[in-house]
Each structure stands twice: as structure tokens, then as C-alpha cells.
N, C-alpha and C. Protein backbone atom coordinates (compact mmCIF):
# COMPACT_ATOMS: atom_id res chain seq x y z
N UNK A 1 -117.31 28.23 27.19
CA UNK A 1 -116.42 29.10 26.46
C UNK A 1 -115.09 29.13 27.18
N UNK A 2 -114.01 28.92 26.36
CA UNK A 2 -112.68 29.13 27.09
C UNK A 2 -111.99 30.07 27.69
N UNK A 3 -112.24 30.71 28.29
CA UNK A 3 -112.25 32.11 29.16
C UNK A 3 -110.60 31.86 29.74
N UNK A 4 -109.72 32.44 28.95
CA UNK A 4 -107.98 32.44 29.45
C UNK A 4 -108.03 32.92 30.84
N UNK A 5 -108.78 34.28 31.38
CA UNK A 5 -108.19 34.56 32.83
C UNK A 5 -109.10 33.65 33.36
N UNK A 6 -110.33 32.51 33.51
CA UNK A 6 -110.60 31.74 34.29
C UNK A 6 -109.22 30.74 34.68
N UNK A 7 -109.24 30.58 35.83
CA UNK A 7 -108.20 30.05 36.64
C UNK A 7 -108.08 28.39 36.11
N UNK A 8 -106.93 28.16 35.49
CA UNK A 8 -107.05 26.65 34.90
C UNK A 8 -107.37 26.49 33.66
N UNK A 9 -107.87 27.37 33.22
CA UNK A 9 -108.76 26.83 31.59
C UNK A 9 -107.54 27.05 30.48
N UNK A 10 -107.10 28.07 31.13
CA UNK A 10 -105.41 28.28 29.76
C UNK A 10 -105.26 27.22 29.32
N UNK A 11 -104.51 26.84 30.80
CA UNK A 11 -103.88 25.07 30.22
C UNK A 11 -104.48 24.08 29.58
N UNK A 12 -106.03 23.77 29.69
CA UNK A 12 -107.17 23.04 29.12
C UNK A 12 -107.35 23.42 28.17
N UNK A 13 -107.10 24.58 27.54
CA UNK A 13 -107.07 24.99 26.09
C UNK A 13 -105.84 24.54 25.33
N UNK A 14 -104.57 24.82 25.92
CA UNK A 14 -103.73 24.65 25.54
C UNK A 14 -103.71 22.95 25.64
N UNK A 15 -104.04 22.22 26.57
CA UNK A 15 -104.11 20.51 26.28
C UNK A 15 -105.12 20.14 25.26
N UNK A 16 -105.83 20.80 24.86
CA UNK A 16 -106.98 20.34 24.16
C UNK A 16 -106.30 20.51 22.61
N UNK A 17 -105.53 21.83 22.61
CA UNK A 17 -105.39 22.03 20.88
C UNK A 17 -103.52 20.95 20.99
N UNK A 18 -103.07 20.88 22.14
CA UNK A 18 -101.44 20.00 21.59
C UNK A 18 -101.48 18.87 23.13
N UNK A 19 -102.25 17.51 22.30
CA UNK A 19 -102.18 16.73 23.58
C UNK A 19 -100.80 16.08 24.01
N UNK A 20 -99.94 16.48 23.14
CA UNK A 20 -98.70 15.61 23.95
C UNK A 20 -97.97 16.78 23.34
N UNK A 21 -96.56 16.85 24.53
CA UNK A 21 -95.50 17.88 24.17
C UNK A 21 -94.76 17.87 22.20
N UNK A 22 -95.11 18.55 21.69
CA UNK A 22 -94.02 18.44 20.38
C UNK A 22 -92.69 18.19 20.28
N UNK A 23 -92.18 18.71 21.65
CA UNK A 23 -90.34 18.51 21.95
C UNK A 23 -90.57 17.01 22.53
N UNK A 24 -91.14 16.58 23.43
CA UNK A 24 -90.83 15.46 23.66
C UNK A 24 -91.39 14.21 22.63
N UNK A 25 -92.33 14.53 21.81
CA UNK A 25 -93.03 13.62 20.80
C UNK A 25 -91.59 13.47 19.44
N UNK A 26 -90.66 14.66 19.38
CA UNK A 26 -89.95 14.85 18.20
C UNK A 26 -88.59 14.23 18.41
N UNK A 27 -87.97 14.36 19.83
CA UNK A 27 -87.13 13.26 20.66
C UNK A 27 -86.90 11.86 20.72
N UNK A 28 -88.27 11.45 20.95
CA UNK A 28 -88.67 10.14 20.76
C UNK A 28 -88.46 9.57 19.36
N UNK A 29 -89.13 10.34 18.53
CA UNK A 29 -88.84 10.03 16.91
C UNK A 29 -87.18 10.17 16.45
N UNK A 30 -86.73 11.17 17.09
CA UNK A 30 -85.26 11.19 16.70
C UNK A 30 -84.67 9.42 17.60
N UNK A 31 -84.72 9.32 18.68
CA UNK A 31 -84.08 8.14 19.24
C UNK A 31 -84.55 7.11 18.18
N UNK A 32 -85.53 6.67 17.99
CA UNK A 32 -86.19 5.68 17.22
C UNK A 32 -85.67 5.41 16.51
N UNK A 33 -85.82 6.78 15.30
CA UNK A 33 -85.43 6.61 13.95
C UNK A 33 -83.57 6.85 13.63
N UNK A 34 -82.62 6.90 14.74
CA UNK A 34 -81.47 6.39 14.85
C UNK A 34 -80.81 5.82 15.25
N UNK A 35 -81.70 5.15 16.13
CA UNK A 35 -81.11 3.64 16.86
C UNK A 35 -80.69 1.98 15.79
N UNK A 36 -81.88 1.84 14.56
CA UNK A 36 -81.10 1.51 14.11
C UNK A 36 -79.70 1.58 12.96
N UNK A 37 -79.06 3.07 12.64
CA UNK A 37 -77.99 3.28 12.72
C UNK A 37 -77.44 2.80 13.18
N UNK A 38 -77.43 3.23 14.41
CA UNK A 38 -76.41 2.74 15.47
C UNK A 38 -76.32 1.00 15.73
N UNK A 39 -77.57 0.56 15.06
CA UNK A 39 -77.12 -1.21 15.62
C UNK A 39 -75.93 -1.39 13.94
N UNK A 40 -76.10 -0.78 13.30
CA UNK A 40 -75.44 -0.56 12.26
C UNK A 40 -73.99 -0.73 12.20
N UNK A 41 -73.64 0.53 13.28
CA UNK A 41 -72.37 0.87 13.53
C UNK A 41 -72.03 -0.09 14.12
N UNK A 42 -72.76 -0.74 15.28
CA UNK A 42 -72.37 -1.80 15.89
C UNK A 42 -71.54 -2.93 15.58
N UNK A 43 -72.48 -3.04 14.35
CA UNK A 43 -72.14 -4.50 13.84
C UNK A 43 -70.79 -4.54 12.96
N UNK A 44 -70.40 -3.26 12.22
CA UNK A 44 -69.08 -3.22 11.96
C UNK A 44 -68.29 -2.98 12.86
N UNK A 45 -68.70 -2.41 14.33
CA UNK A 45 -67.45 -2.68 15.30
C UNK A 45 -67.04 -3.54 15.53
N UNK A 46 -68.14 -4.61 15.47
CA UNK A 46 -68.37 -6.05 16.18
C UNK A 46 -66.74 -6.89 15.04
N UNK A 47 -67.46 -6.57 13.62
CA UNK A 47 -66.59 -7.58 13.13
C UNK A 47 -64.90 -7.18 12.63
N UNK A 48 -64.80 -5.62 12.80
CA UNK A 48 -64.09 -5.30 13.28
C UNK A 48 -62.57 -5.87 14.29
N UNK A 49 -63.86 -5.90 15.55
CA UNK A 49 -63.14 -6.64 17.04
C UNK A 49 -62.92 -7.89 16.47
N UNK A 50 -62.87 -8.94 15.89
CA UNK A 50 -63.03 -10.26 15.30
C UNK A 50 -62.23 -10.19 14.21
N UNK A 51 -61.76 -9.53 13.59
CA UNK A 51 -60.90 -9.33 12.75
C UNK A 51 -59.17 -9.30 13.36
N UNK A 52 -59.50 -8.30 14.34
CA UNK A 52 -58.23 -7.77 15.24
C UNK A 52 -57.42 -9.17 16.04
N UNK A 53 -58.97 -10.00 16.78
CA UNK A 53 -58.89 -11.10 17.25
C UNK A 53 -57.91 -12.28 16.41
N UNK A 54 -58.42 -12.69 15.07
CA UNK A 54 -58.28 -13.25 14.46
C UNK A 54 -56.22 -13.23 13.76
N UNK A 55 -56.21 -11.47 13.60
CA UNK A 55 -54.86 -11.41 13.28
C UNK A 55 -54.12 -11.61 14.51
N UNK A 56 -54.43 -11.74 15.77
CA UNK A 56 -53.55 -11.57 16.82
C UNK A 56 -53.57 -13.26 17.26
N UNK A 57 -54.36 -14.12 16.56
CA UNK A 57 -54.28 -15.50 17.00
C UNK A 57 -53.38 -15.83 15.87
N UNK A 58 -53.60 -15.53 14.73
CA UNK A 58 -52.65 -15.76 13.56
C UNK A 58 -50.68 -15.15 13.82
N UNK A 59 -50.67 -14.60 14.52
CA UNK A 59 -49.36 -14.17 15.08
C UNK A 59 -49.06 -12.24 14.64
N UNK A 60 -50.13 -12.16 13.86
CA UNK A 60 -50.23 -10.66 13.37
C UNK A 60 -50.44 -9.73 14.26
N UNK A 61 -50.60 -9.77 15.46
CA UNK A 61 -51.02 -8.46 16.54
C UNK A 61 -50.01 -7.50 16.80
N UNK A 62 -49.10 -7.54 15.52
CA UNK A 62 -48.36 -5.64 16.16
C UNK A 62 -49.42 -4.55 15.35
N UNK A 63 -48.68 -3.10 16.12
CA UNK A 63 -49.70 -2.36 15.95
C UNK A 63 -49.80 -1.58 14.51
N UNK A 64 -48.89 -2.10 13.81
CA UNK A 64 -49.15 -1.98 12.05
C UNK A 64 -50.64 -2.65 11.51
N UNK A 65 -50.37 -3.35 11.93
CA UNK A 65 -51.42 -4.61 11.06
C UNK A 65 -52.69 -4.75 11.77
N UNK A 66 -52.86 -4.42 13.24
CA UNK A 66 -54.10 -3.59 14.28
C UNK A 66 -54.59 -2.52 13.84
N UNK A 67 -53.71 -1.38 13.30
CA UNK A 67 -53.95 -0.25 13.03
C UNK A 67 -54.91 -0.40 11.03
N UNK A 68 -54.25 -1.10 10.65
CA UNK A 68 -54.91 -1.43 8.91
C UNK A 68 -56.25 -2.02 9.13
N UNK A 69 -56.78 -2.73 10.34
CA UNK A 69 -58.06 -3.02 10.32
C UNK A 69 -59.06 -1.59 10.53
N UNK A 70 -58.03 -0.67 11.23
CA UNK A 70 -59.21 0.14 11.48
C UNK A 70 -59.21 1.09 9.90
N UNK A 71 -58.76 1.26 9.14
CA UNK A 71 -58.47 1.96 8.03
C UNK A 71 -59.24 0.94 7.11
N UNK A 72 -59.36 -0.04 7.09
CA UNK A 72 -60.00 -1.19 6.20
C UNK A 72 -61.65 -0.89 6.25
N UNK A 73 -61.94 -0.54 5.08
CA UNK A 73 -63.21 -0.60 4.68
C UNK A 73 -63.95 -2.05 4.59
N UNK A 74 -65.32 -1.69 5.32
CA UNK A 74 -65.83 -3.01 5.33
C UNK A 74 -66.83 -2.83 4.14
N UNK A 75 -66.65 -4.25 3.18
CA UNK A 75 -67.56 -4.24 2.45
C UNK A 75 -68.76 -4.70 2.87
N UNK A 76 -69.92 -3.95 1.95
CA UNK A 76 -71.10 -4.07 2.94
C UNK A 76 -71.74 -5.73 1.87
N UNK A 77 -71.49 -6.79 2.54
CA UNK A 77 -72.11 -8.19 1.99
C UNK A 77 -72.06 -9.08 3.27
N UNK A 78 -72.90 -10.10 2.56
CA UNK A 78 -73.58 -11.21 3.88
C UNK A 78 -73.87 -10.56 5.01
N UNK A 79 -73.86 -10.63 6.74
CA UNK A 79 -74.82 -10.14 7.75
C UNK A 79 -74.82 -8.56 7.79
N UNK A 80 -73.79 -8.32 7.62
CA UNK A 80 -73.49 -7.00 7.41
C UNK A 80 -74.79 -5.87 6.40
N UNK A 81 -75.29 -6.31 4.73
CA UNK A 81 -75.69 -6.36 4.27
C UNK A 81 -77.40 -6.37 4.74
N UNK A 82 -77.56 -7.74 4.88
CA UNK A 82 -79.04 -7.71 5.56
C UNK A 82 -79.28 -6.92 7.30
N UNK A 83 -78.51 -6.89 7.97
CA UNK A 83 -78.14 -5.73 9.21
C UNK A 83 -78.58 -4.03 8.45
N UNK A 84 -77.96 -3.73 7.73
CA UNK A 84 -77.93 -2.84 7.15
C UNK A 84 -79.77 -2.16 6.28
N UNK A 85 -80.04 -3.88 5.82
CA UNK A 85 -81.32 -3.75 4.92
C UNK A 85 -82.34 -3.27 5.98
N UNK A 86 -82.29 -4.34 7.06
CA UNK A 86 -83.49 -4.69 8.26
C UNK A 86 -83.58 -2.99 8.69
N UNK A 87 -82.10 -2.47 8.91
CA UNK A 87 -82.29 -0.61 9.67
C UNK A 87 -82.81 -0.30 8.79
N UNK A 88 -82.68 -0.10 7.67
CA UNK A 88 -83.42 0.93 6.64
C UNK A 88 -84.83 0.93 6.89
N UNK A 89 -85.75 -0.48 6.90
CA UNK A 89 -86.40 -1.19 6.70
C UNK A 89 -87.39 -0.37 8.21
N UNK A 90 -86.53 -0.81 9.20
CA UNK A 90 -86.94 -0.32 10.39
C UNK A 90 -87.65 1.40 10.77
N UNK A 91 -85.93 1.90 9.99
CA UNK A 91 -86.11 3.47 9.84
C UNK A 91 -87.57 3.81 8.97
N UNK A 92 -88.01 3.49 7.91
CA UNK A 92 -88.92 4.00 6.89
C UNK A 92 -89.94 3.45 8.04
N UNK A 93 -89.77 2.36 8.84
CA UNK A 93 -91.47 1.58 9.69
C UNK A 93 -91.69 3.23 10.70
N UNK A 94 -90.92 3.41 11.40
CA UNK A 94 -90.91 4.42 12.44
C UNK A 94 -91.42 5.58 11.95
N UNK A 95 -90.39 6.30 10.88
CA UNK A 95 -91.03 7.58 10.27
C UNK A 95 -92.43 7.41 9.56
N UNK A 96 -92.73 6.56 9.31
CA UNK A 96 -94.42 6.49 8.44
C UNK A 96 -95.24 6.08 10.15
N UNK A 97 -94.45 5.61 10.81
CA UNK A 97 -95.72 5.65 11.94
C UNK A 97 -95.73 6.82 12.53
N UNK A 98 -94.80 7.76 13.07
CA UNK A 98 -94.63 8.99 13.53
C UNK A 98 -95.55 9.97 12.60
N UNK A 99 -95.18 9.77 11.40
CA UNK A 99 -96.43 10.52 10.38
C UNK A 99 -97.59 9.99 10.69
N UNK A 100 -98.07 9.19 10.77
CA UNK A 100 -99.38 8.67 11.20
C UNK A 100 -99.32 9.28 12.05
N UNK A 101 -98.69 9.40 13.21
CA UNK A 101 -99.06 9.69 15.02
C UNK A 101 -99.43 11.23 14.67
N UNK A 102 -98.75 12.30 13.67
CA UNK A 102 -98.31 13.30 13.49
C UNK A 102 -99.82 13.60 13.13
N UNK A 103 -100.63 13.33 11.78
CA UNK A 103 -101.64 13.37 11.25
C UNK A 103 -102.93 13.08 12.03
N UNK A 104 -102.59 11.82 13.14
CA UNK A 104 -103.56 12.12 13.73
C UNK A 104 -104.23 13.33 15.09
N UNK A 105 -103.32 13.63 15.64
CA UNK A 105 -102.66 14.55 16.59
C UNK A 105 -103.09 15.42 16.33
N UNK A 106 -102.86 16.51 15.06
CA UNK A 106 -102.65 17.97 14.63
C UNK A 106 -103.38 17.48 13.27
N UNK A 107 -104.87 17.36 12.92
CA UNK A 107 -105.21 17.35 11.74
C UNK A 107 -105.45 18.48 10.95
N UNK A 108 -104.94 19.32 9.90
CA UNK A 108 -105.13 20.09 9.23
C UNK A 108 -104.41 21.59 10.34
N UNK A 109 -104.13 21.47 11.55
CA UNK A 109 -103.78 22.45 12.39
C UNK A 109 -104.97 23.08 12.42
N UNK A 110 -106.15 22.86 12.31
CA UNK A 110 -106.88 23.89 12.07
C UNK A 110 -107.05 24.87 13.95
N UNK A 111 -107.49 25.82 14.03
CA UNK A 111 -107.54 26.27 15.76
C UNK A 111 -108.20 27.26 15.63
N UNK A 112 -109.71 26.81 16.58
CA UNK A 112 -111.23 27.32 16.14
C UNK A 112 -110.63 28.67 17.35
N UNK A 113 -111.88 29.54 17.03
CA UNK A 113 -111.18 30.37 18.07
C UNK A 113 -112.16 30.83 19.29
N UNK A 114 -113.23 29.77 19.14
CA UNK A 114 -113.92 29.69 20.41
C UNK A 114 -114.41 28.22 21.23
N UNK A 115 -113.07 28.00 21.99
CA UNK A 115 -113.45 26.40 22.88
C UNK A 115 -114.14 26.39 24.32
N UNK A 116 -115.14 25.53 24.51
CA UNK A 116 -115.92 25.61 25.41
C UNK A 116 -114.97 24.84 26.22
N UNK A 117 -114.95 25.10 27.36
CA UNK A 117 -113.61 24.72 28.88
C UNK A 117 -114.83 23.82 29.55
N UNK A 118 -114.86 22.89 29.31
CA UNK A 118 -115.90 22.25 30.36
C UNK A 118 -115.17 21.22 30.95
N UNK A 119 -113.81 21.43 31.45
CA UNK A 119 -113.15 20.85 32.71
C UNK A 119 -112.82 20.85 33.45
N UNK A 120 -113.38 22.20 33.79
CA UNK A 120 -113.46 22.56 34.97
C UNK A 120 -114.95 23.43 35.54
């Protein structure tokens, strides 16, 4: 029986009903599921920088025509496009596994209200 003032068993109760932290399990899912965003963002910085490149080899590098790349909307076609597909793609893989991880973890929440402490 889980006896709270036995010395130790709190915590064994408390590991038994939440085996991994919720703040750090929900962290993890946040990094995950916005990293690829961010390769996202990347990749329009990327072509961006290559753009800037390109006008400043062409003889265009004052800061008028530097400054219109950053105001220039990138249309989203060719790598850009499939970059874009693959994150989505990625994002939906992560959140349906985190739901899985979630479901298996905490099934139904149910929390009996008498646990036998036999770990100590």
C-alpha cells in the first residue's frame, strides 16, 4: 500500500502515476515540432543571400536595390516549395508520434486510489 508519510514512497507514487516530467516531455515536442519551420525560414534566407549576391555581381549592389530583396516576396515554387512540403510533412510525423507517446503514458488518466509501494 502506498503509505505518503513512509519515507520515499511519495515519490514512487508520484513516478509510477507520471513516468517522465510533462514540462520536459512538452519542450521537447515544442523544439521538434518547430524546427522544421525554422529549416523553412532558412531556406528563404538562404536564397535570399544569393539573390543579394547575384545583384552585387551584376553591378546592382547599392543599398536601394539590397534593400528591395529584402521587401521581395518569395514565391513559394521549385526547392522552396518541396522544403516547405517535407516541414509540414515532418510537423504532422512528430505531433501524431507525441500523441502516440501521450496515449501511451497517461491512458485514460485514470488514478486508482490505492497503490501498493513495493520499491522500497
Amino acid at each position: 500500500i502506498c503509505n505518503t508519510l513512509q519515507p520515499g514512497c511519495n515519490s514512487v507514487c508520484y513516478d509510477h502515476f507520471f513516468p517522465i516530467s510533462h514540462v520536459r516531455l512538452w519542450s521537447l515536442q515544442l523544439i521538434l515540432v518547430s524546427t522544421p519551420a525554422l529549416l523553412v525560414a532558412m531556406h528563404v534566407a538562404h536564397q535570399q543571400h544569393i539573390e543579394k549576391k547575384m545583384l552585387r555581381l551584376e553591378g546592382h549592389g547599392d543599398p536601394i536595390h539590397l534593400e528591395e530583396v529584402k521587401r521581395h516576396k518569395v514565391h513559394i515554387s521549385g526547392t522552396l516549395w518541396w522544403t516547405y512540403v517535407i516541414s509540414v510533412v515532418f510537423r504532422l510525423l512528430f505531433e501524431a508520434a507525441f500523441m502516440y507517446v501521450f496515449y501511451l503514458l497517461y491512458p485514460g488518466y485514470a488514478m486508482v486510489r490505492l497503490v501498493k509501494c513495493d520499491a522500497y
